[in-house]
PDB file of N, CA and C in Angstrom:
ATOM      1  N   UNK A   1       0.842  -1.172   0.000  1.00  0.00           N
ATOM      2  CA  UNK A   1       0.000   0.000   0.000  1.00  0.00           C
ATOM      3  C   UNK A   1       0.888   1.235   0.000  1.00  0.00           C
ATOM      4  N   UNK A   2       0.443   1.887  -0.467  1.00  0.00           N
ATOM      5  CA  UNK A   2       1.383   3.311  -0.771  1.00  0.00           C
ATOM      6  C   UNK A   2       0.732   4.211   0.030  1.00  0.00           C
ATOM      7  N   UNK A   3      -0.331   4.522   0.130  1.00  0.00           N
ATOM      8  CA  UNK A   3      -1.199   5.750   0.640  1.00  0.00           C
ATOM      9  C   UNK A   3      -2.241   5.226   1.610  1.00  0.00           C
ATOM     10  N   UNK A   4      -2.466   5.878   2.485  1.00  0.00           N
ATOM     11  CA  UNK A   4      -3.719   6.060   3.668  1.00  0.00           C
ATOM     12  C   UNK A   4      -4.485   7.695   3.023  1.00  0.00           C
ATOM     13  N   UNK A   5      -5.379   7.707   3.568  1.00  0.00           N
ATOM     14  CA  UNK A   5      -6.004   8.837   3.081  1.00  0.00           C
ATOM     15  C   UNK A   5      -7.183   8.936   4.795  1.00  0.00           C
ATOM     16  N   UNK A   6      -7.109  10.000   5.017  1.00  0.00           N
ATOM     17  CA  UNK A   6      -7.840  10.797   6.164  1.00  0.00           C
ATOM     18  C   UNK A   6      -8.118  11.350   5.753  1.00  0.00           C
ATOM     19  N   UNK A   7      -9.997  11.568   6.515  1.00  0.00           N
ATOM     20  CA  UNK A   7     -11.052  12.566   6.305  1.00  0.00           C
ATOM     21  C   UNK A   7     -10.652  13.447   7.159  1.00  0.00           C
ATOM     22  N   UNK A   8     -10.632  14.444   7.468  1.00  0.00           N
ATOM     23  CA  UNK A   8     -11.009  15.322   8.585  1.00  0.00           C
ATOM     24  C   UNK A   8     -11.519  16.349   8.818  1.00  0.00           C
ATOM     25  N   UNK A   9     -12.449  16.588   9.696  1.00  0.00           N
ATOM     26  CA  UNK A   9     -13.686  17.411  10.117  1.00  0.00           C
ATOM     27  C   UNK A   9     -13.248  18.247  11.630  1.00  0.00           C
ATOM     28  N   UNK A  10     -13.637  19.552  11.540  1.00  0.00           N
ATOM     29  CA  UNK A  10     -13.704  20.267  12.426  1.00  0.00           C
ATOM     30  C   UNK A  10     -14.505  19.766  13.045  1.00  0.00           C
ATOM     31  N   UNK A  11     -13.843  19.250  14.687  1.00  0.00           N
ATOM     32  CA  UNK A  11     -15.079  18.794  16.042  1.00  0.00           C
ATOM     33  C   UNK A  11     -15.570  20.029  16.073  1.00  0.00           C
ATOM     34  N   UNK A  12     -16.767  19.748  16.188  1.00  0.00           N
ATOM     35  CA  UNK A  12     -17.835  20.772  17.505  1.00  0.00           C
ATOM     36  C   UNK A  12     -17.350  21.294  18.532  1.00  0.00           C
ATOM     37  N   UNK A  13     -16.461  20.090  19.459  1.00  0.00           N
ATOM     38  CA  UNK A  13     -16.266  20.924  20.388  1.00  0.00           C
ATOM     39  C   UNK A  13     -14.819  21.731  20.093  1.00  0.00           C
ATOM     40  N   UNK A  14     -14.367  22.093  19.226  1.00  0.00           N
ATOM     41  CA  UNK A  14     -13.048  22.363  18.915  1.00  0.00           C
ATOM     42  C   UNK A  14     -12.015  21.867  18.031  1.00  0.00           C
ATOM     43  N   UNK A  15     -11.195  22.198  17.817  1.00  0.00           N
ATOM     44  CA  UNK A  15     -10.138  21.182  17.199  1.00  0.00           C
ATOM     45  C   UNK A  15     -10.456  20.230  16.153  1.00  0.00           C
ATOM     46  N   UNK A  16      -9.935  19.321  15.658  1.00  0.00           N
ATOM     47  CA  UNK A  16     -10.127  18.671  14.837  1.00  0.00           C
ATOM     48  C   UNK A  16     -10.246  17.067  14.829  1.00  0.00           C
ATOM     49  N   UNK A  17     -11.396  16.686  14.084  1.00  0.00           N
ATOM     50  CA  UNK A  17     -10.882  14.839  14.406  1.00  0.00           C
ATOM     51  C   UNK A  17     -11.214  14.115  12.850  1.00  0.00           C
ATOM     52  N   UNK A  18     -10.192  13.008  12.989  1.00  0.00           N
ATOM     53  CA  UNK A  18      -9.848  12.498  11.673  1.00  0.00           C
ATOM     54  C   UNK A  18     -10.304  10.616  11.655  1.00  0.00           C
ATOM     55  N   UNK A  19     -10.145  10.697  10.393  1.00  0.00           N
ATOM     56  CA  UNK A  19     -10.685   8.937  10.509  1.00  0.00           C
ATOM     57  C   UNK A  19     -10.150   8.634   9.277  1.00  0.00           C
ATOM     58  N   UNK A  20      -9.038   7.447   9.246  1.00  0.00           N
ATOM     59  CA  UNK A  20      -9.360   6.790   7.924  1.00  0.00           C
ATOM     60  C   UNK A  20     -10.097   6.279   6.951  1.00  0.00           C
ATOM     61  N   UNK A  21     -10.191   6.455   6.004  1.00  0.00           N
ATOM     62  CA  UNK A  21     -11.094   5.676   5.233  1.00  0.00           C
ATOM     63  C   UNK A  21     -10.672   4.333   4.728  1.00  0.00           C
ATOM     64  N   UNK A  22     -11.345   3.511   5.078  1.00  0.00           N
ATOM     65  CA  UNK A  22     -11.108   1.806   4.429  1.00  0.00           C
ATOM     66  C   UNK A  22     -10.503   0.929   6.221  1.00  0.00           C
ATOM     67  N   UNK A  23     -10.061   1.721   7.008  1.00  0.00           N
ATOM     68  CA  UNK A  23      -9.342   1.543   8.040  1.00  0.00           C
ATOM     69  C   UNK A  23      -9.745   1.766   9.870  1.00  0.00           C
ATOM     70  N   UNK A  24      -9.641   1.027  10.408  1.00  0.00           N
ATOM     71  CA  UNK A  24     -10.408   1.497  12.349  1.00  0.00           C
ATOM     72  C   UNK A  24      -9.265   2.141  12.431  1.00  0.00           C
ATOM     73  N   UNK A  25      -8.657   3.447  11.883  1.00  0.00           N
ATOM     74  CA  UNK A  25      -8.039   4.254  12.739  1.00  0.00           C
ATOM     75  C   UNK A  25      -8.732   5.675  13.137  1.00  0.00           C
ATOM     76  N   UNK A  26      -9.079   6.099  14.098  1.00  0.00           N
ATOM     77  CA  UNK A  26      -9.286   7.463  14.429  1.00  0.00           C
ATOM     78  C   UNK A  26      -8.663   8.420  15.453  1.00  0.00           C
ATOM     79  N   UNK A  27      -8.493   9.415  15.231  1.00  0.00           N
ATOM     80  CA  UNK A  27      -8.014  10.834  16.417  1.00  0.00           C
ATOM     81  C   UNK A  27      -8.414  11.789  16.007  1.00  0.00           C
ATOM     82  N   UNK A  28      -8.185  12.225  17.206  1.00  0.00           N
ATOM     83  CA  UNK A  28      -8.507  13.859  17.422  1.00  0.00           C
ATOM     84  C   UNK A  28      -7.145  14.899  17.674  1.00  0.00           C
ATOM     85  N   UNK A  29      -7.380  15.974  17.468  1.00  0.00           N
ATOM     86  CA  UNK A  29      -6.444  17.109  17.716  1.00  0.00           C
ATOM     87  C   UNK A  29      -7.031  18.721  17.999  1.00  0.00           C
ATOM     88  N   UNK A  30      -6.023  19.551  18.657  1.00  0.00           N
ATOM     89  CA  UNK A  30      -6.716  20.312  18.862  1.00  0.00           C
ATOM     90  C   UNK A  30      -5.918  21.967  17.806  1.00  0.00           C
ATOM     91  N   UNK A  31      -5.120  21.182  16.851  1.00  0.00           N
ATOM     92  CA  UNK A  31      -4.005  22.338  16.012  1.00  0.00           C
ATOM     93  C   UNK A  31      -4.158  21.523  15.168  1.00  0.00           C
ATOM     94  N   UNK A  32      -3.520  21.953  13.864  1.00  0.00           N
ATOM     95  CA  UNK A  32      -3.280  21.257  12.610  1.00  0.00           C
ATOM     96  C   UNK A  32      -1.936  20.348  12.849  1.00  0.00           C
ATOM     97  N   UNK A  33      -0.671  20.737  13.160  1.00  0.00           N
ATOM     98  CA  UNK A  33       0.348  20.526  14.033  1.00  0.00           C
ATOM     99  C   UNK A  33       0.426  19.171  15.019  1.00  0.00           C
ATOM    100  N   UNK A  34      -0.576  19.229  15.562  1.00  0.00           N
ATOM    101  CA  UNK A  34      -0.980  18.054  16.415  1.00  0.00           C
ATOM    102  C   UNK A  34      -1.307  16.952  16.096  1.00  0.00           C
ATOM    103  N   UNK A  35      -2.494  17.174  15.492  1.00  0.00           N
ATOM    104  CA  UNK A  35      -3.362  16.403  14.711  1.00  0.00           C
ATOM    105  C   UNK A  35      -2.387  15.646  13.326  1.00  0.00           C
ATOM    106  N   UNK A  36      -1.274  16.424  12.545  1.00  0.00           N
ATOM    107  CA  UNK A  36      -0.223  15.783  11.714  1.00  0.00           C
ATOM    108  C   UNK A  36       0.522  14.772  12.645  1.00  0.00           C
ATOM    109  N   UNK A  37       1.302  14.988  14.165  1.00  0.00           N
ATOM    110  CA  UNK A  37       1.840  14.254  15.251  1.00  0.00           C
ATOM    111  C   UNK A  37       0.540  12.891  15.501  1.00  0.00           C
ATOM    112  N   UNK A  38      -0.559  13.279  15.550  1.00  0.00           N
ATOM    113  CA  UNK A  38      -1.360  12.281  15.813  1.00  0.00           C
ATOM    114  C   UNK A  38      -1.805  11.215  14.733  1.00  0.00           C
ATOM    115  N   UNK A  39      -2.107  11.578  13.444  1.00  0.00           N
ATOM    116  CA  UNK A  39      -1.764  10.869  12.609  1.00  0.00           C
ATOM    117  C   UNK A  39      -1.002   9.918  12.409  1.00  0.00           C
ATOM    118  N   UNK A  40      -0.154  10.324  12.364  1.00  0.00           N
ATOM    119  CA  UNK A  40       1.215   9.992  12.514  1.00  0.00           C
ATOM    120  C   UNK A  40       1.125   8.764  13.681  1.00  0.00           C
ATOM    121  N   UNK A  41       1.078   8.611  14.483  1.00  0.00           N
ATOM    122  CA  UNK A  41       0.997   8.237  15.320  1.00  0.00           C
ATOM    123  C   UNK A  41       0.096   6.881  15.286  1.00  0.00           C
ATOM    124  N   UNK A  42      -0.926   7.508  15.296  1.00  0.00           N
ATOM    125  CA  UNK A  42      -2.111   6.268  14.971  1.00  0.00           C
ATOM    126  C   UNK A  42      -1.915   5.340  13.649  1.00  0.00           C
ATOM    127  N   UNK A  43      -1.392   6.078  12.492  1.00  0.00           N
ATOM    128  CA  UNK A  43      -0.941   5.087  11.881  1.00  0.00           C
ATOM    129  C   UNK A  43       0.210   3.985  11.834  1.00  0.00           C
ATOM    130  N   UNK A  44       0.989   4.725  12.886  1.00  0.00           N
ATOM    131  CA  UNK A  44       2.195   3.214  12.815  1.00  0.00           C
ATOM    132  C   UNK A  44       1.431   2.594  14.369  1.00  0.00           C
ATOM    133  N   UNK A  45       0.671   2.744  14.910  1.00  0.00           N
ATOM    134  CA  UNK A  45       0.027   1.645  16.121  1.00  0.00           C
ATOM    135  C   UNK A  45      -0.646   0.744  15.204  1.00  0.00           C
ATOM    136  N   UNK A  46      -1.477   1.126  14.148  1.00  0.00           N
ATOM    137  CA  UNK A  46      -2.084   0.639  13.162  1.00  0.00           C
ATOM    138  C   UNK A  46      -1.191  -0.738  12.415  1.00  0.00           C
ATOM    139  N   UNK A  47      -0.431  -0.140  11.708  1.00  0.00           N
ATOM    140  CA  UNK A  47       0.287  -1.316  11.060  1.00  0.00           C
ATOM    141  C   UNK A  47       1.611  -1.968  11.639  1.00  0.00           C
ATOM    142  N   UNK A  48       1.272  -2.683  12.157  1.00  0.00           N
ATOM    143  CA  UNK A  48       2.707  -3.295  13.048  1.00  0.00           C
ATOM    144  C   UNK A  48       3.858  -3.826  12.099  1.00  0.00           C
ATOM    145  N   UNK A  49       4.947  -4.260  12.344  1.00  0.00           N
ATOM    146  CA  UNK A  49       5.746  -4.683  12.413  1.00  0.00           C
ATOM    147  C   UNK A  49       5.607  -5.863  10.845  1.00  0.00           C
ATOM    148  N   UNK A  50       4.357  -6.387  11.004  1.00  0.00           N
ATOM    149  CA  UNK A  50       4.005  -7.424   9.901  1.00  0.00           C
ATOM    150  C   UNK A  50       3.139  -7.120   8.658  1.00  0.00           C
ATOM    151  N   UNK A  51       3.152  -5.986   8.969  1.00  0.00           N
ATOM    152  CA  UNK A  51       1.877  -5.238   7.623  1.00  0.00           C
ATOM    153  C   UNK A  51       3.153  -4.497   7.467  1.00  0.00           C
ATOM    154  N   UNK A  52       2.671  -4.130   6.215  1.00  0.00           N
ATOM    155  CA  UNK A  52       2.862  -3.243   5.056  1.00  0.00           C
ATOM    156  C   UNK A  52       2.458  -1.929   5.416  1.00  0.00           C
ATOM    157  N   UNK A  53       2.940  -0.880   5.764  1.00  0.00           N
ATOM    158  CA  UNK A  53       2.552   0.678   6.328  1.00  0.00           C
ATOM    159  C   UNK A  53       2.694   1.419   4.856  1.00  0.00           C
ATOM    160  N   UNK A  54       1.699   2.330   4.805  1.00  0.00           N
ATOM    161  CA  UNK A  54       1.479   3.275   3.868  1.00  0.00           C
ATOM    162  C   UNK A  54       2.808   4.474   3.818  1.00  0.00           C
ATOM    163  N   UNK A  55       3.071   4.317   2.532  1.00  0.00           N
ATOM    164  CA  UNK A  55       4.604   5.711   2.306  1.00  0.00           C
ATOM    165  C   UNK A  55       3.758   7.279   2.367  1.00  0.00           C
ATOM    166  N   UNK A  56       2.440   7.069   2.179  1.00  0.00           N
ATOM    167  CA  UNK A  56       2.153   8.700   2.416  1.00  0.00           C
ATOM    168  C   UNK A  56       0.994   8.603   3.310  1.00  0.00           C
ATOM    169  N   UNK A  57       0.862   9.825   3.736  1.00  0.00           N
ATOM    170  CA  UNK A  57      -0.723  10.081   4.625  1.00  0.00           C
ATOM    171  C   UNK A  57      -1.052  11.102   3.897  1.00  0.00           C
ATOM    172  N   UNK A  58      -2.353  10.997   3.467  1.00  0.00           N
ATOM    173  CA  UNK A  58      -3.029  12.325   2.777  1.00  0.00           C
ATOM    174  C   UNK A  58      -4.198  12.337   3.432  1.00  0.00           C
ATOM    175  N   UNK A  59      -4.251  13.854   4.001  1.00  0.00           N
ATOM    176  CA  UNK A  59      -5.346  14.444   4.980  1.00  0.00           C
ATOM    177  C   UNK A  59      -6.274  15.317   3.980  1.00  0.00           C
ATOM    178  N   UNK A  60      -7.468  14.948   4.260  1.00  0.00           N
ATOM    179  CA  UNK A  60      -8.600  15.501   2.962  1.00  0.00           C
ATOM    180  C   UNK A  60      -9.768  15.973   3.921  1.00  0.00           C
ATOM    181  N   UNK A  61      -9.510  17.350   4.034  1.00  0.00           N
ATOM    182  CA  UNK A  61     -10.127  18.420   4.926  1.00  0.00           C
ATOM    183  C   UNK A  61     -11.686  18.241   4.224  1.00  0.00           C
ATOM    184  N   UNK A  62     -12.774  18.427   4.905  1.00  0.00           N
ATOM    185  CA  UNK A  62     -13.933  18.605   4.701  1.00  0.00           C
ATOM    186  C   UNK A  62     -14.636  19.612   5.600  1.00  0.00           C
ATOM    187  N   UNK A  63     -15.552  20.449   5.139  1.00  0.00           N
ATOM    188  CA  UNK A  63     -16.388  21.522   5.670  1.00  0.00           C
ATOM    189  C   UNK A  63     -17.891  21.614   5.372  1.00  0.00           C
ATOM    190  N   UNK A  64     -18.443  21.504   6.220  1.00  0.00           N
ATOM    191  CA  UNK A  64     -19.910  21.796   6.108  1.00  0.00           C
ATOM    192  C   UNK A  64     -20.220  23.446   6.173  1.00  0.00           C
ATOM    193  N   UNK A  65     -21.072  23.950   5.169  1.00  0.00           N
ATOM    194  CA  UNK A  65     -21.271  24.983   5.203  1.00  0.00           C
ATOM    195  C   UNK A  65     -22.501  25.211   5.062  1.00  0.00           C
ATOM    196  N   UNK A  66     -23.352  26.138   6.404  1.00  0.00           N
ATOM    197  CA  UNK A  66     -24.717  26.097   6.092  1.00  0.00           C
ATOM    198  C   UNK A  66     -25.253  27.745   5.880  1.00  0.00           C
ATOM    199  N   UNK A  67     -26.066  28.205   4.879  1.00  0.00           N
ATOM    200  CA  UNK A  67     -26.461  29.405   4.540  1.00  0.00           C
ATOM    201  C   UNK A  67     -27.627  29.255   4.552  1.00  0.00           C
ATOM    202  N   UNK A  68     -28.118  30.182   5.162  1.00  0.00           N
ATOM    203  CA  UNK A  68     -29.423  31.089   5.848  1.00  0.00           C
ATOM    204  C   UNK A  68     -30.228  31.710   5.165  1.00  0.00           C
ATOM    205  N   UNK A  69     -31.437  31.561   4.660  1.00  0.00           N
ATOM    206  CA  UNK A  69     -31.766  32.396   3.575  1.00  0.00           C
ATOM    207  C   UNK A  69     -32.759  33.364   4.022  1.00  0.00           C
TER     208      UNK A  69
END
């Protein structure tokens, strides 16, 4: 596998939280900064030692935007 790909959504209560797609990895953060450290993170707990770990992480920001008419 070459690539992981993360959604990530501004929490409600703040900060940010992310989820793989295809994958049970998730976190939260409360900086962009962080949340790259946490990534990071969750993905090598993710693939141990005997899997195959992804050469990139691509984070794919999403926004809900609601207008008022």
């Amino acid at each position: 596998m070459s690539e992981i790909i993360f959604e990530v959504q501004e929490a409600e209560e703040g900060g940010y939280a992310a989820r793989a797609l295809g994958f049970d990895i998730f976190t939260e953060a409360n900086t962009i900064a962080e949340l790259h450290k946490n990534v990071r993170e969750a993905t090598d707990c993710h693939f141990d030692e005997t899997m195959a770990a992804p050469k990139l992480i691509r984070l794919h920001f999403v926004r809900d935007e609601v207008l008022a008419r």
